[in-house]
PDB file of N, CA and C in Angstrom:
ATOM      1  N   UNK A   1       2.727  -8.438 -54.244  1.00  0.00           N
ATOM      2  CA  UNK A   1       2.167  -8.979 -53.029  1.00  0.00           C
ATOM      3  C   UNK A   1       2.047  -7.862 -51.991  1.00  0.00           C
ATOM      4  N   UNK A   2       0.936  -7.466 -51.423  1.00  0.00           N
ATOM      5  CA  UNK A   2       0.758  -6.743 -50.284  1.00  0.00           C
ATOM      6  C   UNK A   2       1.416  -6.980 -49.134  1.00  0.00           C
ATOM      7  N   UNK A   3       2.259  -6.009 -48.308  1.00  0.00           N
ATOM      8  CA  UNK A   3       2.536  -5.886 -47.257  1.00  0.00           C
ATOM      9  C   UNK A   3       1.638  -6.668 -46.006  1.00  0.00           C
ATOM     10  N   UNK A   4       2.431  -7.343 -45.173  1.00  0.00           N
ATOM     11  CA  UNK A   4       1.513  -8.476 -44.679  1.00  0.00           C
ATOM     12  C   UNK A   4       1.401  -7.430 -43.109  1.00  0.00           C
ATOM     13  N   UNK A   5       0.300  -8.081 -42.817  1.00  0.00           N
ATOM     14  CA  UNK A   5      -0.519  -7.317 -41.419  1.00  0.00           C
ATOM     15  C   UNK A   5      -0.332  -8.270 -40.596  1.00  0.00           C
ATOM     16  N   UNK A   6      -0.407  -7.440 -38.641  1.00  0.00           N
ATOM     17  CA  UNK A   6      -0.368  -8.459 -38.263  1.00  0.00           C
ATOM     18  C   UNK A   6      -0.550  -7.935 -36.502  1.00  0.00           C
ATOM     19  N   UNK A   7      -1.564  -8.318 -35.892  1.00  0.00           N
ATOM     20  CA  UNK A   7      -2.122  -8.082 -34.747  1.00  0.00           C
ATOM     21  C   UNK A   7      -1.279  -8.222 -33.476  1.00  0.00           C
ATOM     22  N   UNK A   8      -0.547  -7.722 -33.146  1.00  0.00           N
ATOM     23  CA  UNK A   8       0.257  -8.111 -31.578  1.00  0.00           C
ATOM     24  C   UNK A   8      -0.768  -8.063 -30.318  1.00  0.00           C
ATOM     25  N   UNK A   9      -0.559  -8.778 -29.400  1.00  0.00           N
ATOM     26  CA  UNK A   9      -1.755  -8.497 -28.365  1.00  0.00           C
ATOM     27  C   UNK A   9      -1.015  -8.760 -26.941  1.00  0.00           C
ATOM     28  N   UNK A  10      -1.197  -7.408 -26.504  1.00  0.00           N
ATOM     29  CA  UNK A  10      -0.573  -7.778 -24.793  1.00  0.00           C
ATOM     30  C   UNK A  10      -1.973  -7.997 -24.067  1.00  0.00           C
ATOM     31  N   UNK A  11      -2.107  -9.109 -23.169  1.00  0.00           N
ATOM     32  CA  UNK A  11      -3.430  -8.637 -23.016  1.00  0.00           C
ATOM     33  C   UNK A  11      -3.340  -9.522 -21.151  1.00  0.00           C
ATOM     34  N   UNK A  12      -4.033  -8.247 -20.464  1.00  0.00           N
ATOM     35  CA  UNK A  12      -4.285  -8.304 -19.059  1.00  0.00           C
ATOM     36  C   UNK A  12      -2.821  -8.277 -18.249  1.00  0.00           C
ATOM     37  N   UNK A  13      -2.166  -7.398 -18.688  1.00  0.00           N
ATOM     38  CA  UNK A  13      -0.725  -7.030 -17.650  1.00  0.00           C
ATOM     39  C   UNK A  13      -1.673  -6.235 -16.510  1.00  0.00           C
ATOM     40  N   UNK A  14      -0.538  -6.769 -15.249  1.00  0.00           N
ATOM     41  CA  UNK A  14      -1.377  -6.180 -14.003  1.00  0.00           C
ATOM     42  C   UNK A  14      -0.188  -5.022 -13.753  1.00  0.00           C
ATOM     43  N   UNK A  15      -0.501  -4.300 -13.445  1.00  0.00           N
ATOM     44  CA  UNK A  15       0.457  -3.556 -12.888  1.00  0.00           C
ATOM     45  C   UNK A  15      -0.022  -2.468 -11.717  1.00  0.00           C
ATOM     46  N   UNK A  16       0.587  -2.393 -10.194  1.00  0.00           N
ATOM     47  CA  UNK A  16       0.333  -1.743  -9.346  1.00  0.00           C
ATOM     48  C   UNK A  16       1.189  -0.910  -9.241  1.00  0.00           C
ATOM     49  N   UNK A  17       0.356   0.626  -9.689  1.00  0.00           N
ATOM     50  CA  UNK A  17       1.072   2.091  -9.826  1.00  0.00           C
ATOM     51  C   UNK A  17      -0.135   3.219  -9.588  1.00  0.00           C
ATOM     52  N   UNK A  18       0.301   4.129  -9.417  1.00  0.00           N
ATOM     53  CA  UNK A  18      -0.443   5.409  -9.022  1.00  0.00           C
ATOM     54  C   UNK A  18      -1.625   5.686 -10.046  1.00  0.00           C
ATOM     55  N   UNK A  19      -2.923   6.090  -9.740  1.00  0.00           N
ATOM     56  CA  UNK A  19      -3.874   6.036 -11.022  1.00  0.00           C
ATOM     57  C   UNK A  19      -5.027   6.180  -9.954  1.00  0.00           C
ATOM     58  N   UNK A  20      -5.382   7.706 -10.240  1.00  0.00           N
ATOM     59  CA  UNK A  20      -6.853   8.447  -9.810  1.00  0.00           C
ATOM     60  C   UNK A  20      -6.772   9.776  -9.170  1.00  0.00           C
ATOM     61  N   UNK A  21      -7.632  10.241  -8.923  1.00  0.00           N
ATOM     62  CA  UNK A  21      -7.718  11.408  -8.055  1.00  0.00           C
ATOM     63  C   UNK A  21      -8.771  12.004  -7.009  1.00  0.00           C
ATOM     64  N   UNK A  22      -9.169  10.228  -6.565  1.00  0.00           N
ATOM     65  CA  UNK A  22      -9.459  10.752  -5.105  1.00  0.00           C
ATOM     66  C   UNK A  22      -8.385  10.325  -3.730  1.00  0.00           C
ATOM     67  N   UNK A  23      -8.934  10.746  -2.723  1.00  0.00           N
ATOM     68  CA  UNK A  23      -7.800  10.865  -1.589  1.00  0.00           C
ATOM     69  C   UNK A  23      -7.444   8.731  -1.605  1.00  0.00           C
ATOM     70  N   UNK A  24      -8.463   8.033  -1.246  1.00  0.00           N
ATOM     71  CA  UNK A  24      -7.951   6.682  -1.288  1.00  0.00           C
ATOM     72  C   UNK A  24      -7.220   6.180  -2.353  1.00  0.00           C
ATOM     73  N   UNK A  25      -7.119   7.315  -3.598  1.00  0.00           N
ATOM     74  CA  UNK A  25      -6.402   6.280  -4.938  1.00  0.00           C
ATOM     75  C   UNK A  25      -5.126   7.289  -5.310  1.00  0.00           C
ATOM     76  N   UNK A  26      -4.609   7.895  -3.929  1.00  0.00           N
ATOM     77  CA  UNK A  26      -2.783   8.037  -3.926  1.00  0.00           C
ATOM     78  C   UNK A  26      -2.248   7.245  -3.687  1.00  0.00           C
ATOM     79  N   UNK A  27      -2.903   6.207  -2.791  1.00  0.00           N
ATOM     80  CA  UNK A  27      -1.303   5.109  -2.819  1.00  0.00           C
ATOM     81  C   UNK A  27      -1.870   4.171  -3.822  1.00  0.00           C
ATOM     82  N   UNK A  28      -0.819   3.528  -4.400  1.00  0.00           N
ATOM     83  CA  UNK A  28      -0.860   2.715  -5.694  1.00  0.00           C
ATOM     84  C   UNK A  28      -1.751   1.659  -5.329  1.00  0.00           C
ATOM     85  N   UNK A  29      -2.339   1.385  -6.882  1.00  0.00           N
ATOM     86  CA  UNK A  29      -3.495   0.506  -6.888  1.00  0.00           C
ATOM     87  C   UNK A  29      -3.305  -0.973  -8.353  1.00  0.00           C
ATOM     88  N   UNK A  30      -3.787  -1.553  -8.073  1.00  0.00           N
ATOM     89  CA  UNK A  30      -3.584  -2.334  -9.059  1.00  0.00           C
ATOM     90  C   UNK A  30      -4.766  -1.952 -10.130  1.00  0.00           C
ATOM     91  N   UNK A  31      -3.874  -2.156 -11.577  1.00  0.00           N
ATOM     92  CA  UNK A  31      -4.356  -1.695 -12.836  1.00  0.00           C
ATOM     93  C   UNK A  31      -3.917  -2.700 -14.257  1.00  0.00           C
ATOM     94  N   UNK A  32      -4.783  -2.777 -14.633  1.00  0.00           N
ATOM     95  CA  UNK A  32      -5.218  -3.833 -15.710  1.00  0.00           C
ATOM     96  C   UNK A  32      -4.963  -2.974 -16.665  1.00  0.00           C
ATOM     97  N   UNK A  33      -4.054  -3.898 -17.956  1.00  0.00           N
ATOM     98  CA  UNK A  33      -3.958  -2.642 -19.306  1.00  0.00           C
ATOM     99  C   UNK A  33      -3.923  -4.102 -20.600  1.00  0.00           C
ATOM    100  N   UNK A  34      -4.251  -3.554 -21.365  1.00  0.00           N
ATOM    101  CA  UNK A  34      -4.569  -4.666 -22.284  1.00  0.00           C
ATOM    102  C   UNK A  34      -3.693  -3.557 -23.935  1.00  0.00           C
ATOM    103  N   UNK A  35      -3.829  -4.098 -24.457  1.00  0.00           N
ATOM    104  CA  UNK A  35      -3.079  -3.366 -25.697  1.00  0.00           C
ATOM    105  C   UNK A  35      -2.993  -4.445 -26.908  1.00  0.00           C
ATOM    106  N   UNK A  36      -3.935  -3.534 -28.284  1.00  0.00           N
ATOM    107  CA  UNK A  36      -3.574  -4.507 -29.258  1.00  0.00           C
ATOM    108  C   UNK A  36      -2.911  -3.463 -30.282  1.00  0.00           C
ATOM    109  N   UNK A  37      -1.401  -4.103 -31.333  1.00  0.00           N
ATOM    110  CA  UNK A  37      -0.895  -3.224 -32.473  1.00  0.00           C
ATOM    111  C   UNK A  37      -1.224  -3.638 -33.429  1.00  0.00           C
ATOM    112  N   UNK A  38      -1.763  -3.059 -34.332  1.00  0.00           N
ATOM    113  CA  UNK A  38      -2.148  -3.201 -35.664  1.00  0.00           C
ATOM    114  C   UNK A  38      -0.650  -2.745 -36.920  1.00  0.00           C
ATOM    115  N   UNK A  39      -0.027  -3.829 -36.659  1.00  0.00           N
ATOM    116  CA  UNK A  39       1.356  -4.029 -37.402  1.00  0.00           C
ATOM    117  C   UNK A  39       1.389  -3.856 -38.477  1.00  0.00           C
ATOM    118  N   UNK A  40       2.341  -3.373 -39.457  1.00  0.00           N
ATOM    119  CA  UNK A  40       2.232  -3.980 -41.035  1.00  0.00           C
ATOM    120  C   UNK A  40       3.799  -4.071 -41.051  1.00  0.00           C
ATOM    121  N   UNK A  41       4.539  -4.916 -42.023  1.00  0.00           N
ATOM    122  CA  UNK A  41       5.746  -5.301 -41.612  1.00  0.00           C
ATOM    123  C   UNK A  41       6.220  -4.851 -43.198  1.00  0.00           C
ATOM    124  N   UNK A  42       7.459  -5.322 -43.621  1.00  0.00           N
ATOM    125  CA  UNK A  42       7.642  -5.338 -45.096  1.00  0.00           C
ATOM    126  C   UNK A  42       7.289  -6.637 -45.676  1.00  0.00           C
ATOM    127  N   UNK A  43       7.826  -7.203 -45.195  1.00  0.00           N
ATOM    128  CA  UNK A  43       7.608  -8.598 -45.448  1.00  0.00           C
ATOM    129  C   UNK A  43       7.332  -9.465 -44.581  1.00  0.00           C
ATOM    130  N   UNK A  44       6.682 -10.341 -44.961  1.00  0.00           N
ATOM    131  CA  UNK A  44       6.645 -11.990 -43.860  1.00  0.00           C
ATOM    132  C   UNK A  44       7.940 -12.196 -42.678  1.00  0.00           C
ATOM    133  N   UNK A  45       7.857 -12.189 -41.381  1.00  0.00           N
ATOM    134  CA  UNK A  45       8.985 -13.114 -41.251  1.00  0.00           C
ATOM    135  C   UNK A  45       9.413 -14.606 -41.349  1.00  0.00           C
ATOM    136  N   UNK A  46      10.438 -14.512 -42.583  1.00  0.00           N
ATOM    137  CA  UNK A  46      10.354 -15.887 -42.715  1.00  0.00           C
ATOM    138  C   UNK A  46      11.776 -16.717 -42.339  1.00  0.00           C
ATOM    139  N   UNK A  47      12.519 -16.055 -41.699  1.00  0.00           N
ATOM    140  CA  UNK A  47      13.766 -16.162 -40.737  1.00  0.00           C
ATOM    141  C   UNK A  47      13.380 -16.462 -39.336  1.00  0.00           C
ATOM    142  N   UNK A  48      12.491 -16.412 -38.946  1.00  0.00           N
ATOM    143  CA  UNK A  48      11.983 -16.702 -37.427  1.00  0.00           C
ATOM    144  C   UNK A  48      13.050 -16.128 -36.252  1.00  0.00           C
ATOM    145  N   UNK A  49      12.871 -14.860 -36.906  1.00  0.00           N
ATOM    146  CA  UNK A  49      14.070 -13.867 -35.589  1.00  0.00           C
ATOM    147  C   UNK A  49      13.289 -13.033 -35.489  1.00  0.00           C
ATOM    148  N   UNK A  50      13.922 -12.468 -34.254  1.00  0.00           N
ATOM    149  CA  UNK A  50      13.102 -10.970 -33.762  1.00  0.00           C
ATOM    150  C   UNK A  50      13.831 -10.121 -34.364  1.00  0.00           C
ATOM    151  N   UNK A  51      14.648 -10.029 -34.818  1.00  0.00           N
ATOM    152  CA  UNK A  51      14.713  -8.551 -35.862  1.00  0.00           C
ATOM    153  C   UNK A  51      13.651  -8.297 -36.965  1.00  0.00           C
ATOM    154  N   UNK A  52      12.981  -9.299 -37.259  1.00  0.00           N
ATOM    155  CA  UNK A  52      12.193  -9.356 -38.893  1.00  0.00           C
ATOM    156  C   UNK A  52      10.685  -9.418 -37.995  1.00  0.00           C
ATOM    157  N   UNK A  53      10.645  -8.478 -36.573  1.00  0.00           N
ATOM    158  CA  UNK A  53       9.155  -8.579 -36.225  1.00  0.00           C
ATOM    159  C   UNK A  53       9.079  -7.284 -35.192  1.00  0.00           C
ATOM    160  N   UNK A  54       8.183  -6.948 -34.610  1.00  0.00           N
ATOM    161  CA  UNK A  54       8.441  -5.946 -33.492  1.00  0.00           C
ATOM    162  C   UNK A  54       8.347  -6.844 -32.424  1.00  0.00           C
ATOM    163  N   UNK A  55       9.191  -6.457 -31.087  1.00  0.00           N
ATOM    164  CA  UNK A  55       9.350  -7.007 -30.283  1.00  0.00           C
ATOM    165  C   UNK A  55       8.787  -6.549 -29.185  1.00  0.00           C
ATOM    166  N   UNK A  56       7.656  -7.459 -29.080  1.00  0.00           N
ATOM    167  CA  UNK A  56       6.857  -6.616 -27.753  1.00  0.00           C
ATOM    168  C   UNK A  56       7.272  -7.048 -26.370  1.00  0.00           C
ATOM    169  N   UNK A  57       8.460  -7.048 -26.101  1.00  0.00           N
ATOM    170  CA  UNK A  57       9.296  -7.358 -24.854  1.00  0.00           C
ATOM    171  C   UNK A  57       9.422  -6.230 -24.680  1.00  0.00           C
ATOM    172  N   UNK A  58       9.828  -4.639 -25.548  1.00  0.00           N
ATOM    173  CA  UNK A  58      10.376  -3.393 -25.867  1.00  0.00           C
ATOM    174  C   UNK A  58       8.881  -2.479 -25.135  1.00  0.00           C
ATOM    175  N   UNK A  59       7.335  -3.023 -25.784  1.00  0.00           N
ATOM    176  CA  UNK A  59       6.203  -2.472 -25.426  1.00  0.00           C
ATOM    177  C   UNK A  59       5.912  -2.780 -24.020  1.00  0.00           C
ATOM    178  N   UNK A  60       6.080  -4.061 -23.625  1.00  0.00           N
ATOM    179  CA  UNK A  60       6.045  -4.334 -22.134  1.00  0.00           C
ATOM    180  C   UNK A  60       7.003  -3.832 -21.033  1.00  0.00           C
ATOM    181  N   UNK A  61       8.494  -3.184 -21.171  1.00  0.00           N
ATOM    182  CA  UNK A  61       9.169  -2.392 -20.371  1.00  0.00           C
ATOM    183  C   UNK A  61       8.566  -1.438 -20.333  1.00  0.00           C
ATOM    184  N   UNK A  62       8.180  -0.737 -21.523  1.00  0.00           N
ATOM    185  CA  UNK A  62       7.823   0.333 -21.921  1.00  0.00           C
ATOM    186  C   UNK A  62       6.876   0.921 -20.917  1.00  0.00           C
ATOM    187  N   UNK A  63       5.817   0.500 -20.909  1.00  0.00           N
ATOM    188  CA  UNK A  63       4.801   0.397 -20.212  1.00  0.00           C
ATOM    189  C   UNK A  63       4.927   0.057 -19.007  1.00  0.00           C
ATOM    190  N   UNK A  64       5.726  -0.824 -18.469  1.00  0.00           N
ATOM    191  CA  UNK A  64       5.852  -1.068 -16.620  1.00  0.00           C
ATOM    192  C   UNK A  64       7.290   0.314 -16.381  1.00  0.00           C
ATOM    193  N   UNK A  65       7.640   0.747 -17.367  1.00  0.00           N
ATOM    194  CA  UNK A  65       8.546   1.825 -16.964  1.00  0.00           C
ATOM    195  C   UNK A  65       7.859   3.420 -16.716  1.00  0.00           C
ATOM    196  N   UNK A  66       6.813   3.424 -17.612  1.00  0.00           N
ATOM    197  CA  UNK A  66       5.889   4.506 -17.780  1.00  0.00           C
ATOM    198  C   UNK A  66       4.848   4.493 -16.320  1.00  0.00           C
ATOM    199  N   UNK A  67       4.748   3.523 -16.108  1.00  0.00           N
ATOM    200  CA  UNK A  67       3.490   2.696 -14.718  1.00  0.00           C
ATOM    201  C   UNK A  67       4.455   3.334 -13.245  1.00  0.00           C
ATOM    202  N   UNK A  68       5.427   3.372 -13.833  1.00  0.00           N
ATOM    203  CA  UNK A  68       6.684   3.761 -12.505  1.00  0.00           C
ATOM    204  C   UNK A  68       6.947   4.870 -12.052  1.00  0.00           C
ATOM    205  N   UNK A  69       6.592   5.450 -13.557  1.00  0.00           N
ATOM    206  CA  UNK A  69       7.513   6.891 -13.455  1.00  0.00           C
ATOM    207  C   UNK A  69       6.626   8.298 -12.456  1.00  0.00           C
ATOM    208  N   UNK A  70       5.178   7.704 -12.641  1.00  0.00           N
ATOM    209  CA  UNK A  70       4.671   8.805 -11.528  1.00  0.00           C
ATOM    210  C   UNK A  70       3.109   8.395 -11.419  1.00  0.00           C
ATOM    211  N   UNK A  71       2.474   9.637 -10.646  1.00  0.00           N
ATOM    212  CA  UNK A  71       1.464   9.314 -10.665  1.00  0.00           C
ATOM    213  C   UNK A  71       0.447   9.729 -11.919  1.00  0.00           C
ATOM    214  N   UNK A  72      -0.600   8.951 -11.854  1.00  0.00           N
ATOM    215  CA  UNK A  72      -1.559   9.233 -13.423  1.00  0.00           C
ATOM    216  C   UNK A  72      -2.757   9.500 -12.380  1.00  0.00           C
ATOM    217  N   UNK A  73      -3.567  10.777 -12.653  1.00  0.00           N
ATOM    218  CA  UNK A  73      -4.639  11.207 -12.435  1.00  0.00           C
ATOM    219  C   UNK A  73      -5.786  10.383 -13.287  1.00  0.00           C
ATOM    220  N   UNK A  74      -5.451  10.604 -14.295  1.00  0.00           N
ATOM    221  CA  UNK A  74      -6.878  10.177 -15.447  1.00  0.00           C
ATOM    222  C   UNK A  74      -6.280   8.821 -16.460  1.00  0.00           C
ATOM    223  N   UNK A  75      -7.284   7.849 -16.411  1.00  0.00           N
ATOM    224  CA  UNK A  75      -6.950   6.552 -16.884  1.00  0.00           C
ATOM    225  C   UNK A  75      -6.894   7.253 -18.680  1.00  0.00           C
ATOM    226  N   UNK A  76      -7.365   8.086 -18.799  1.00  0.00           N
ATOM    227  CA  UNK A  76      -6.925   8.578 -20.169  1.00  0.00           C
ATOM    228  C   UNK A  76      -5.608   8.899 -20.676  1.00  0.00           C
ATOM    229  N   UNK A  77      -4.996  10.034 -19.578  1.00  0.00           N
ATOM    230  CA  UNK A  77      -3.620  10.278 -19.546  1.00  0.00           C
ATOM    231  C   UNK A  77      -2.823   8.912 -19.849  1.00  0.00           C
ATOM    232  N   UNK A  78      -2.953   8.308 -18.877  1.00  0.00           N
ATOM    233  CA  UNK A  78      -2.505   6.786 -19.019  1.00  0.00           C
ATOM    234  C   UNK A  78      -2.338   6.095 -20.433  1.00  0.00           C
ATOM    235  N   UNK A  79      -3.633   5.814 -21.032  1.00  0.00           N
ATOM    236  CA  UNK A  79      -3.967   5.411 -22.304  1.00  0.00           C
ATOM    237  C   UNK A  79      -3.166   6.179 -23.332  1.00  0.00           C
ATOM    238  N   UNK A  80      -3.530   7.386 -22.987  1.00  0.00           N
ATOM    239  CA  UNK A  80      -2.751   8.201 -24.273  1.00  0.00           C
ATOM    240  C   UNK A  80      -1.474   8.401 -24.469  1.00  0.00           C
ATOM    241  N   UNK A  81      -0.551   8.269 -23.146  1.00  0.00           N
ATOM    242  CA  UNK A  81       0.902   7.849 -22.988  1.00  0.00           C
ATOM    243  C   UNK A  81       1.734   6.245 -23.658  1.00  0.00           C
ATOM    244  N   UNK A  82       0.377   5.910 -23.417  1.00  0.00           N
ATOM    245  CA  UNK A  82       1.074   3.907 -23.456  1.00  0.00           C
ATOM    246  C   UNK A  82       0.806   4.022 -25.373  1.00  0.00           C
ATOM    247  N   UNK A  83      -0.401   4.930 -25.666  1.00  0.00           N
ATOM    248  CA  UNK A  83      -0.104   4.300 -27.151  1.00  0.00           C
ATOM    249  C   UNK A  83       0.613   5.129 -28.018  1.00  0.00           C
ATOM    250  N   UNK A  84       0.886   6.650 -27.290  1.00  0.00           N
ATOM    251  CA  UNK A  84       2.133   7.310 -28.117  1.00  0.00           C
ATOM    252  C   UNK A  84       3.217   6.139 -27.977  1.00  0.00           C
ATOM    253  N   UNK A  85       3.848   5.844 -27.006  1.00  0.00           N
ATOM    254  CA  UNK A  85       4.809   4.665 -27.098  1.00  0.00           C
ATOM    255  C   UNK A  85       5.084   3.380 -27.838  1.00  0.00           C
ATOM    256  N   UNK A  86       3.127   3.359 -28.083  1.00  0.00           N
ATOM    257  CA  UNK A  86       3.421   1.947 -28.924  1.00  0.00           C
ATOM    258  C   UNK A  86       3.665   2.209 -30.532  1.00  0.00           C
ATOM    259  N   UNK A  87       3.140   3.756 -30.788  1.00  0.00           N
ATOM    260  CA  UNK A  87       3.175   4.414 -31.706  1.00  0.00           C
ATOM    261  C   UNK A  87       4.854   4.838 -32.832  1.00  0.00           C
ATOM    262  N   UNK A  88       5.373   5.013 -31.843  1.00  0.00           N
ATOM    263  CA  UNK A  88       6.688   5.385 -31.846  1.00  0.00           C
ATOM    264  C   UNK A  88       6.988   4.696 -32.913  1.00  0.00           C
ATOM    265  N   UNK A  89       7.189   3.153 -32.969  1.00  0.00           N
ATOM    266  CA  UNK A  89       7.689   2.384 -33.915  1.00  0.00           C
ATOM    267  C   UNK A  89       7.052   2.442 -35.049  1.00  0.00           C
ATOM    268  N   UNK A  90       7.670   2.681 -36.234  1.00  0.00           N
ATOM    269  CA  UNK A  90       6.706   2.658 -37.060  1.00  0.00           C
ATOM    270  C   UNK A  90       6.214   1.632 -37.853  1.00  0.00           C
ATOM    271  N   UNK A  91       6.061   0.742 -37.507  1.00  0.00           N
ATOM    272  CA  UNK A  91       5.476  -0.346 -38.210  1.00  0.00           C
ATOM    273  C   UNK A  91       4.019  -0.828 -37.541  1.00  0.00           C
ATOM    274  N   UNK A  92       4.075  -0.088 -36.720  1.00  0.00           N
ATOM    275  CA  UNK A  92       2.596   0.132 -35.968  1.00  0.00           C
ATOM    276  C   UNK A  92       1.558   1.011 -36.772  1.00  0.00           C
ATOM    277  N   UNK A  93       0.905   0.817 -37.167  1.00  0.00           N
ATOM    278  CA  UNK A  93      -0.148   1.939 -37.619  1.00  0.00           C
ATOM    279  C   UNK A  93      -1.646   2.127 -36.498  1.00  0.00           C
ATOM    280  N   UNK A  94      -2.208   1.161 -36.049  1.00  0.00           N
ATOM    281  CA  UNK A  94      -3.099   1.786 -35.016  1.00  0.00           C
ATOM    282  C   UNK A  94      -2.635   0.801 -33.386  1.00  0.00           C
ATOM    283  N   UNK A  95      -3.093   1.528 -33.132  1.00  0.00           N
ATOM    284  CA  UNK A  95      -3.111   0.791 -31.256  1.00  0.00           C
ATOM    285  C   UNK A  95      -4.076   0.475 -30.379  1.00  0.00           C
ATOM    286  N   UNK A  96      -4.706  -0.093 -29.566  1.00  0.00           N
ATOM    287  CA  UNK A  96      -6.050  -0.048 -29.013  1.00  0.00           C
ATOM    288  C   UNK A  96      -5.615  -0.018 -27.562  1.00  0.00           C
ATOM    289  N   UNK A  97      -5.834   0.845 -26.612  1.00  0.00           N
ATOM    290  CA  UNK A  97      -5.266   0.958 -25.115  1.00  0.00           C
ATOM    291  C   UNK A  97      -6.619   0.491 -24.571  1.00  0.00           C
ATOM    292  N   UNK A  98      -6.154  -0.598 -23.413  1.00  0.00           N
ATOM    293  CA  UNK A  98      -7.612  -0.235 -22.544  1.00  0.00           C
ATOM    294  C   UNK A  98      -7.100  -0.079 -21.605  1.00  0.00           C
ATOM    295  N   UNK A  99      -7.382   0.586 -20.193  1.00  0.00           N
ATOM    296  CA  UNK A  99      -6.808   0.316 -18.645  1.00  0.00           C
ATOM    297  C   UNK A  99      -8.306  -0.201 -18.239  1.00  0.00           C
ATOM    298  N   UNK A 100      -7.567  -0.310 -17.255  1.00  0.00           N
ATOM    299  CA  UNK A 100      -9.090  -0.887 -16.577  1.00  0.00           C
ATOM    300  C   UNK A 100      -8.943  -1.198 -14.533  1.00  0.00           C
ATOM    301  N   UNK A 101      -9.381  -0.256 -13.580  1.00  0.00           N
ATOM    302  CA  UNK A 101      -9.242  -0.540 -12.182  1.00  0.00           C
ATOM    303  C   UNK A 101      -9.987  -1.872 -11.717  1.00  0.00           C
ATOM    304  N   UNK A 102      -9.591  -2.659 -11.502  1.00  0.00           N
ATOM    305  CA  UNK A 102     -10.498  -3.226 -10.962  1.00  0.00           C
ATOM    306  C   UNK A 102     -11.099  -3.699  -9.248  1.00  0.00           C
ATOM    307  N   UNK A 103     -10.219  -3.102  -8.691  1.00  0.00           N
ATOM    308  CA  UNK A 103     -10.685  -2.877  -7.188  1.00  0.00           C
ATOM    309  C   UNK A 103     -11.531  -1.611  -6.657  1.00  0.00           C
ATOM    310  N   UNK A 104     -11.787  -0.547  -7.534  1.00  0.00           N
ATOM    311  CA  UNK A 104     -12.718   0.853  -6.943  1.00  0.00           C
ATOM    312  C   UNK A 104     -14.134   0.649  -6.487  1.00  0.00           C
ATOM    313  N   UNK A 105     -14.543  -0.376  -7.233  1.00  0.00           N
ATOM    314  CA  UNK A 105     -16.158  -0.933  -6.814  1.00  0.00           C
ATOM    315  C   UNK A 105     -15.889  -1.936  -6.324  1.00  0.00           C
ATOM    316  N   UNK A 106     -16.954  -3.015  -5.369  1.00  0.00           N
ATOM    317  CA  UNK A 106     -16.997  -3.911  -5.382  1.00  0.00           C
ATOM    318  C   UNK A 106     -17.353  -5.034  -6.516  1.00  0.00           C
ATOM    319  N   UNK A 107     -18.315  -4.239  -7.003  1.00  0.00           N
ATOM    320  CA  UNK A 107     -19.308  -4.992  -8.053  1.00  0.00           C
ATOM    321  C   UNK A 107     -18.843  -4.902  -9.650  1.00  0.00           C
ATOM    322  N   UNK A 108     -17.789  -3.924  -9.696  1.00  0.00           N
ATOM    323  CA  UNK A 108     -17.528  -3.771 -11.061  1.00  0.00           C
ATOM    324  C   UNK A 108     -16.207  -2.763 -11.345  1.00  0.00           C
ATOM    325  N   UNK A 109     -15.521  -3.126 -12.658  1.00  0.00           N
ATOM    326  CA  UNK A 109     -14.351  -2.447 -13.031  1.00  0.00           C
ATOM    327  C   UNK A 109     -14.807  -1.046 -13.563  1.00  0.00           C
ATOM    328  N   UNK A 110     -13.891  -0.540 -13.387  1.00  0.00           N
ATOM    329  CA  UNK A 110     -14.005   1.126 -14.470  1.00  0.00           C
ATOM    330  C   UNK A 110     -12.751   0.908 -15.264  1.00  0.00           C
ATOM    331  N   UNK A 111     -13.251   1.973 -16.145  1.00  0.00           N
ATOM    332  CA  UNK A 111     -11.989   1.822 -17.350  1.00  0.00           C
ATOM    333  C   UNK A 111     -12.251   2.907 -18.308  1.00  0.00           C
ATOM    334  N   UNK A 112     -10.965   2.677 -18.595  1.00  0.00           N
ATOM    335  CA  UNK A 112     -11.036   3.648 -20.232  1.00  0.00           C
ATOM    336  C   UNK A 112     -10.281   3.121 -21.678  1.00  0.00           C
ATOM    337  N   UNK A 113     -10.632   2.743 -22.835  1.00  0.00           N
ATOM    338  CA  UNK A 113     -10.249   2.172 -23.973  1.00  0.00           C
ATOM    339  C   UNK A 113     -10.375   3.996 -24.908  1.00  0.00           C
ATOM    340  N   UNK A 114      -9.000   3.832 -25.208  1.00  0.00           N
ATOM    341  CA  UNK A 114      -8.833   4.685 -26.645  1.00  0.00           C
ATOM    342  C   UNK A 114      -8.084   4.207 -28.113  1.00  0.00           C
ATOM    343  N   UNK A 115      -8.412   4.018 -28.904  1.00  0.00           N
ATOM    344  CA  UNK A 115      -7.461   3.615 -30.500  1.00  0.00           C
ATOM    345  C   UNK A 115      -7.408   4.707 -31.163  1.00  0.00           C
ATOM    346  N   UNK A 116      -5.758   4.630 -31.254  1.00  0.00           N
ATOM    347  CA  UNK A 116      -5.064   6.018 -32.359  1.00  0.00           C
ATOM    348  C   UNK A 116      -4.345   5.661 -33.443  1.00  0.00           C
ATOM    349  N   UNK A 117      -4.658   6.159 -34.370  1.00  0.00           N
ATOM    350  CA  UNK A 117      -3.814   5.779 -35.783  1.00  0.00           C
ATOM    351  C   UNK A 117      -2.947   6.751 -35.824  1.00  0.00           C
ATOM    352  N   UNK A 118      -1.866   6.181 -36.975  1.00  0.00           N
ATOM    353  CA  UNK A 118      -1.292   7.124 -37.566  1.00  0.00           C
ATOM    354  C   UNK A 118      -1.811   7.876 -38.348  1.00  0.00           C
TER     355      UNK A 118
END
């Protein structure tokens, strides 16, 4: 039997932290991050515990701890920090980051989406 797969999805955490590099986007701004893991486990969990799954309580500190720790110039930097982290574990094999500002325009969000495999 194949190793079973399995999609985790954080999706639309807000978080207001440092992110840009013009003069109005030093003081913290609110920022949209979405994140999907492309899991593979050993087996099913069929104990219905969080040891027999990844625990994305661990990805969500993770990430509002990283959001804390300073300022981010480039929504890339950003991206590429949050999915080394999600990376870490290895039962992750790819990650999909998006950030996304959504107060810089009136009319519309900016953003940046990157996916990294192992």
């Amino acid at each position: 039997m194949a190793e079973p797969r399995y999609a985790l999805i954080l999706d639309g955490l807000s978080l207001t932290m440092g992110l840009g590099i013009h003069v109005h986007e030093q003081v913290p701004q609110r920022v949209l991050v979405d994140v999907r893991l492309d899991c593979l486990y050993r087996a099913a969990p069929t104990g219905d515990r969080i040891a027999e799954a990844l625990d994305y309580d661990a990805i969500y500190r993770g990430i509002v701890t990283l959001a804390a720790s300073r300022h981010f110039n480039l929504q890339e930097t950003l991206c590429e920090e949050i999915a080394a982290l999600c990376l870490a574990d290895p039962r992750v094999e790819r990650v999909k980051v998006r950030s996304c500002k959504p107060d810089i325009f009136p009319d519309a969000r900016v953003g940046c989406e990157i996916t990294r495999s192992r």
